[in-house]
N, C-alpha and C. Protein backbone atom coordinates (compact mmCIF):
# COMPACT_ATOMS: atom_id res chain seq x y z
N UNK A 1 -8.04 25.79 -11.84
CA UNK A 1 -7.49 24.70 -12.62
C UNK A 1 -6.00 24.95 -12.84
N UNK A 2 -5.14 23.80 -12.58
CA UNK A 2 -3.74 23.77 -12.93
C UNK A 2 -3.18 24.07 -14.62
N UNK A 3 -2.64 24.43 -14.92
CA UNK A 3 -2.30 24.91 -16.65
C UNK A 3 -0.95 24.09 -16.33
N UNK A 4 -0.44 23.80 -17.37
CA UNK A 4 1.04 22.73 -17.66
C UNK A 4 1.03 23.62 -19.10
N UNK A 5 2.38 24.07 -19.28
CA UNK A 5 2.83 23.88 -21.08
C UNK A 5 2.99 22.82 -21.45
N UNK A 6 1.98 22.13 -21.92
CA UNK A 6 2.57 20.78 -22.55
C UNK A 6 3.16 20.90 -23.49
N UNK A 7 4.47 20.86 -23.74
CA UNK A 7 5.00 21.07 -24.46
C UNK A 7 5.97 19.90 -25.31
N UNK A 8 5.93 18.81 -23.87
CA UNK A 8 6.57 17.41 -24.39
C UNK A 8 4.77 16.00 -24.23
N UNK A 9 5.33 14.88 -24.82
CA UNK A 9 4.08 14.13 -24.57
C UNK A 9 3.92 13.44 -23.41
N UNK A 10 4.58 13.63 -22.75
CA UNK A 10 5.15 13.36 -20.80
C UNK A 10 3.76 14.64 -20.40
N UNK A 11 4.10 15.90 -20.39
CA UNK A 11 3.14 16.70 -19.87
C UNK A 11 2.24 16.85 -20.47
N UNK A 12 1.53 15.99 -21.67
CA UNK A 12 0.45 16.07 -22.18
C UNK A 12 0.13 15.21 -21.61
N UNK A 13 -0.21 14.19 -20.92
CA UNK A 13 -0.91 13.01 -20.49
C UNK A 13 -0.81 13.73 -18.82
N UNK A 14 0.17 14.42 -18.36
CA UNK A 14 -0.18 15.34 -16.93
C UNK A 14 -1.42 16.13 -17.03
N UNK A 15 -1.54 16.68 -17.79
CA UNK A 15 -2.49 17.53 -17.90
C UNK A 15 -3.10 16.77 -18.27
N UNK A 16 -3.35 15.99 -18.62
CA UNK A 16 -4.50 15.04 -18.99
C UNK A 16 -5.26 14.67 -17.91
N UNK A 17 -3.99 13.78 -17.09
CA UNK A 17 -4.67 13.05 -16.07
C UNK A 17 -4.93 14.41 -14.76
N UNK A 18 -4.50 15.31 -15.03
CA UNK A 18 -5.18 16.58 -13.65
C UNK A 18 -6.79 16.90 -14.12
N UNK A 19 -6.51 17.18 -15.55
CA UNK A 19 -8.24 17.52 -15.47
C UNK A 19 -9.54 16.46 -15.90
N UNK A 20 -8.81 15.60 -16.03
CA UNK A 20 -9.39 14.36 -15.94
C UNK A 20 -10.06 14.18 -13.61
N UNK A 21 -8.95 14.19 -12.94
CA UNK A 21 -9.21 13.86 -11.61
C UNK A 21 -10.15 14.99 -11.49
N UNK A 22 -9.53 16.38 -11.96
CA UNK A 22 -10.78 17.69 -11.71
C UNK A 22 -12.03 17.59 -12.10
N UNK A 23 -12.22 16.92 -13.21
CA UNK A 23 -13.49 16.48 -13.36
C UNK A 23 -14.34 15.63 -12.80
N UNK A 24 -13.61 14.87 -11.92
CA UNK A 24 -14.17 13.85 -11.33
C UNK A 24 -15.09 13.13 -12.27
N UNK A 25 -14.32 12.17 -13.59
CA UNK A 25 -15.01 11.55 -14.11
C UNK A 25 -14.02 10.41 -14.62
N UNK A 26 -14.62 8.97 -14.34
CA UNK A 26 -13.77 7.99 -14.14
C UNK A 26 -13.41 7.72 -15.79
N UNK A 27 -14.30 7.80 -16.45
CA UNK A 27 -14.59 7.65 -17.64
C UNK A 27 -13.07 8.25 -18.65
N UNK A 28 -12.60 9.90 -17.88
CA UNK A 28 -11.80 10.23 -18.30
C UNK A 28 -10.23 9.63 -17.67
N UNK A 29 -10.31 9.65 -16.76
CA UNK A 29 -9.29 8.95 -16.33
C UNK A 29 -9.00 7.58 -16.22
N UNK A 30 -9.66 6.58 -16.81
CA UNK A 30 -9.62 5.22 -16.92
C UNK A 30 -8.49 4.81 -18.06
N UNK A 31 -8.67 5.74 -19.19
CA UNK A 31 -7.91 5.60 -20.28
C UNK A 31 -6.67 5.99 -20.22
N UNK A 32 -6.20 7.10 -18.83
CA UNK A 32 -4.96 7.07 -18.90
C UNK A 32 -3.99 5.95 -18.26
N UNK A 33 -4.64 4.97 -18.13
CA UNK A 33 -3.80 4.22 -17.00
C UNK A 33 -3.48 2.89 -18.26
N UNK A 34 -2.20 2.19 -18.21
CA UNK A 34 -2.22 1.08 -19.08
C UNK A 34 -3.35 -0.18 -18.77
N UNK A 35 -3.35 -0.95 -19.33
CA UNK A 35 -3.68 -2.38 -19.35
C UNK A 35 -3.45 -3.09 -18.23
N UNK A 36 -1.95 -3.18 -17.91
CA UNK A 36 -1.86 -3.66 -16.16
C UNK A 36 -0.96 -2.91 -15.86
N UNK A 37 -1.82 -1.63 -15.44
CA UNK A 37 -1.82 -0.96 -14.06
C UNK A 37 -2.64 -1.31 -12.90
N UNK A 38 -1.26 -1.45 -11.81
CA UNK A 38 -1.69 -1.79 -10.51
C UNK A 38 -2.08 -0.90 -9.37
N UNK A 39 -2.93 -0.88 -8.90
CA UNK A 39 -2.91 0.14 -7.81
C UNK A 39 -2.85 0.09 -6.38
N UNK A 40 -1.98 0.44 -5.76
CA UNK A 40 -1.72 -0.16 -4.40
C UNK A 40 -1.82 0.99 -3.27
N UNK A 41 -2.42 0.77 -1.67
CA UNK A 41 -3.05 1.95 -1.22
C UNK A 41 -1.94 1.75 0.05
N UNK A 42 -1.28 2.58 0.39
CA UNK A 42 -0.39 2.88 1.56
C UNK A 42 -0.90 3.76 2.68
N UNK A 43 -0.46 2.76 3.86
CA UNK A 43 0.61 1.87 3.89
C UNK A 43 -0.18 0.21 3.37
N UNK A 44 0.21 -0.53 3.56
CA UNK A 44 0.30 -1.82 2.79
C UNK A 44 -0.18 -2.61 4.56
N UNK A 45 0.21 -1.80 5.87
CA UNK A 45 -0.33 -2.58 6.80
C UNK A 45 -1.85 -2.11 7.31
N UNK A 46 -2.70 -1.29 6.79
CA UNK A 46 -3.93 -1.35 6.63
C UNK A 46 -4.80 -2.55 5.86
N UNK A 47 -4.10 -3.54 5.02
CA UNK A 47 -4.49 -4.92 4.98
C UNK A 47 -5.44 -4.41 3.24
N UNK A 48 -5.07 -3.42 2.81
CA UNK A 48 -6.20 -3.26 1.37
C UNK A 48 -5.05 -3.91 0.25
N UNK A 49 -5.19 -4.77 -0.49
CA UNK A 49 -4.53 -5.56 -1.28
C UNK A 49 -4.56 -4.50 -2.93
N UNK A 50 -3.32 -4.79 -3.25
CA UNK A 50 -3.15 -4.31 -4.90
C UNK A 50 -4.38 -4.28 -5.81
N UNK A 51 -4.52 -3.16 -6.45
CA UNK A 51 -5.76 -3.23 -7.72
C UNK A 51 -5.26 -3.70 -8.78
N UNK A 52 -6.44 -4.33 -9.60
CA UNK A 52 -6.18 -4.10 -11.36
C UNK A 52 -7.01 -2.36 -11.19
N UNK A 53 -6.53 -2.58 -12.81
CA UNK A 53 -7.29 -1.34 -13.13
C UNK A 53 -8.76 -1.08 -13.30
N UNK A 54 -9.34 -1.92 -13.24
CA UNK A 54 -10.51 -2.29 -13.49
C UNK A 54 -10.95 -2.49 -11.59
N UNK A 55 -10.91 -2.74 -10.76
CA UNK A 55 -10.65 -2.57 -9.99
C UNK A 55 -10.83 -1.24 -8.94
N UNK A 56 -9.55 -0.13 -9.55
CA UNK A 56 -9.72 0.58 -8.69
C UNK A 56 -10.73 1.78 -9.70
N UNK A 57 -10.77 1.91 -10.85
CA UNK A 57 -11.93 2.61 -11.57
C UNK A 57 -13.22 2.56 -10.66
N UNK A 58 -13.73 1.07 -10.38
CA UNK A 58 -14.90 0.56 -9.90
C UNK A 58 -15.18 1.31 -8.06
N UNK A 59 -13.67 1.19 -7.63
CA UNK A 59 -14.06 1.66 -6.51
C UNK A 59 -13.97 3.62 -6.24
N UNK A 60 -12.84 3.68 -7.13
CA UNK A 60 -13.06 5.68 -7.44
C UNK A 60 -14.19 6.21 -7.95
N UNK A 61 -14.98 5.22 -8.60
CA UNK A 61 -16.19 5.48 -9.47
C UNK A 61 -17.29 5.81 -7.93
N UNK A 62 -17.08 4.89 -7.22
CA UNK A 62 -18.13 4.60 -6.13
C UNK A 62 -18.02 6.16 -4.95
N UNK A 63 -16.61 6.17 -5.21
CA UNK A 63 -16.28 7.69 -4.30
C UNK A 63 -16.55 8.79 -4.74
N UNK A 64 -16.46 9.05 -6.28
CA UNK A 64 -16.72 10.29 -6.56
C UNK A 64 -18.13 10.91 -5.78
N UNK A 65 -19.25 10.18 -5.84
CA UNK A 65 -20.14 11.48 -5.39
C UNK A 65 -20.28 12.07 -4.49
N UNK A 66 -18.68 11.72 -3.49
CA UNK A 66 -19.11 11.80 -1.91
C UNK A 66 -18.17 13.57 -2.36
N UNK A 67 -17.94 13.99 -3.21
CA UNK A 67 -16.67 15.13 -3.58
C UNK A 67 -17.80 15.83 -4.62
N UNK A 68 -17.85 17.28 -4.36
CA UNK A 68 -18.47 18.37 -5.03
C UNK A 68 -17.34 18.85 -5.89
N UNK A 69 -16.00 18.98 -5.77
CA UNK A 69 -15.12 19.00 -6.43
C UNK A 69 -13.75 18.40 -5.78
N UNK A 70 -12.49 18.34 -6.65
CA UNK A 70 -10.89 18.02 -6.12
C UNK A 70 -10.15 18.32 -6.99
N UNK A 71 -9.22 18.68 -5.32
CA UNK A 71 -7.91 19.70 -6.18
C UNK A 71 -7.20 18.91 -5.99
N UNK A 72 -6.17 19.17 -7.22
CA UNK A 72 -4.56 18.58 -8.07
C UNK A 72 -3.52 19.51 -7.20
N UNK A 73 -2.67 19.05 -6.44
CA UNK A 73 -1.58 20.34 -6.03
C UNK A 73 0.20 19.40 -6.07
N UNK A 74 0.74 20.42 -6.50
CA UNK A 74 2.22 19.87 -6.85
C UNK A 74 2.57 20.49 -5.28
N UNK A 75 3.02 19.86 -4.83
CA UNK A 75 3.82 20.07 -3.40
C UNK A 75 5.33 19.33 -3.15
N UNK A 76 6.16 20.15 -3.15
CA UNK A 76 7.50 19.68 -3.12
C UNK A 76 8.03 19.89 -1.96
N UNK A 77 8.80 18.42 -1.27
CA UNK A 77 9.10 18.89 0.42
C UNK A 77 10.56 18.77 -0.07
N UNK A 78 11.58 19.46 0.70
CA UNK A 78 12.70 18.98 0.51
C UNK A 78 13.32 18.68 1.95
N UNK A 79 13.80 17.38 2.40
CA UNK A 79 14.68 16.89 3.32
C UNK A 79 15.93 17.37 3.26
N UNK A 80 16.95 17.58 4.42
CA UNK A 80 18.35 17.63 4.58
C UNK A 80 18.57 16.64 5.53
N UNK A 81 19.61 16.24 4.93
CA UNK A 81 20.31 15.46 5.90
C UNK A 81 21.61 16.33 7.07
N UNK A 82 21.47 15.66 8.24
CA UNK A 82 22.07 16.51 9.42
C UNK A 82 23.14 15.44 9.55
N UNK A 83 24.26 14.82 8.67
CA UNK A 83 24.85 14.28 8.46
C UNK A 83 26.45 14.68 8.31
């Protein structure tokens, strides 16, 4: 499991929403998302149209049991420009 100092209320709702996804329980992660939050799946030319939130709950709900567990990973790429 990922640990965060939450130390501001920015990384309290991070950590929220990581062990919320680690749990794989929609229930927990439904509440972090506003009212209209949209969810949109890239690229945009695979033809799957924008969620409500209600929406994509219904269809993450439907995926979880295919996952025994899932990992949260911070991965940072950095580009240079050859400019």
């Amino acid at each position: 499991m990922v640990t965060i100092d939450a130390s501001t209320p920015q990384l309290k709702v991070v950590q929220k929403w990581i062990d919320a996804y680690i749990a794989l329980d929609v229930g927990k992660i439904d509440p972090l998302f506003s009212k209209g939050y949209k969810h949109q799946i890239l690229p945009k030319s695979i033809g799957l149209g924008e969620e409500t939130k209600e929406e994509y709950a219904q269809r993450f709900g439907r995926v979880l049991p295919v996952f025994s567990k899932f990992e949260v990973r911070d991965q940072i790429t950095a580009f240079v420009s050859a400019g």
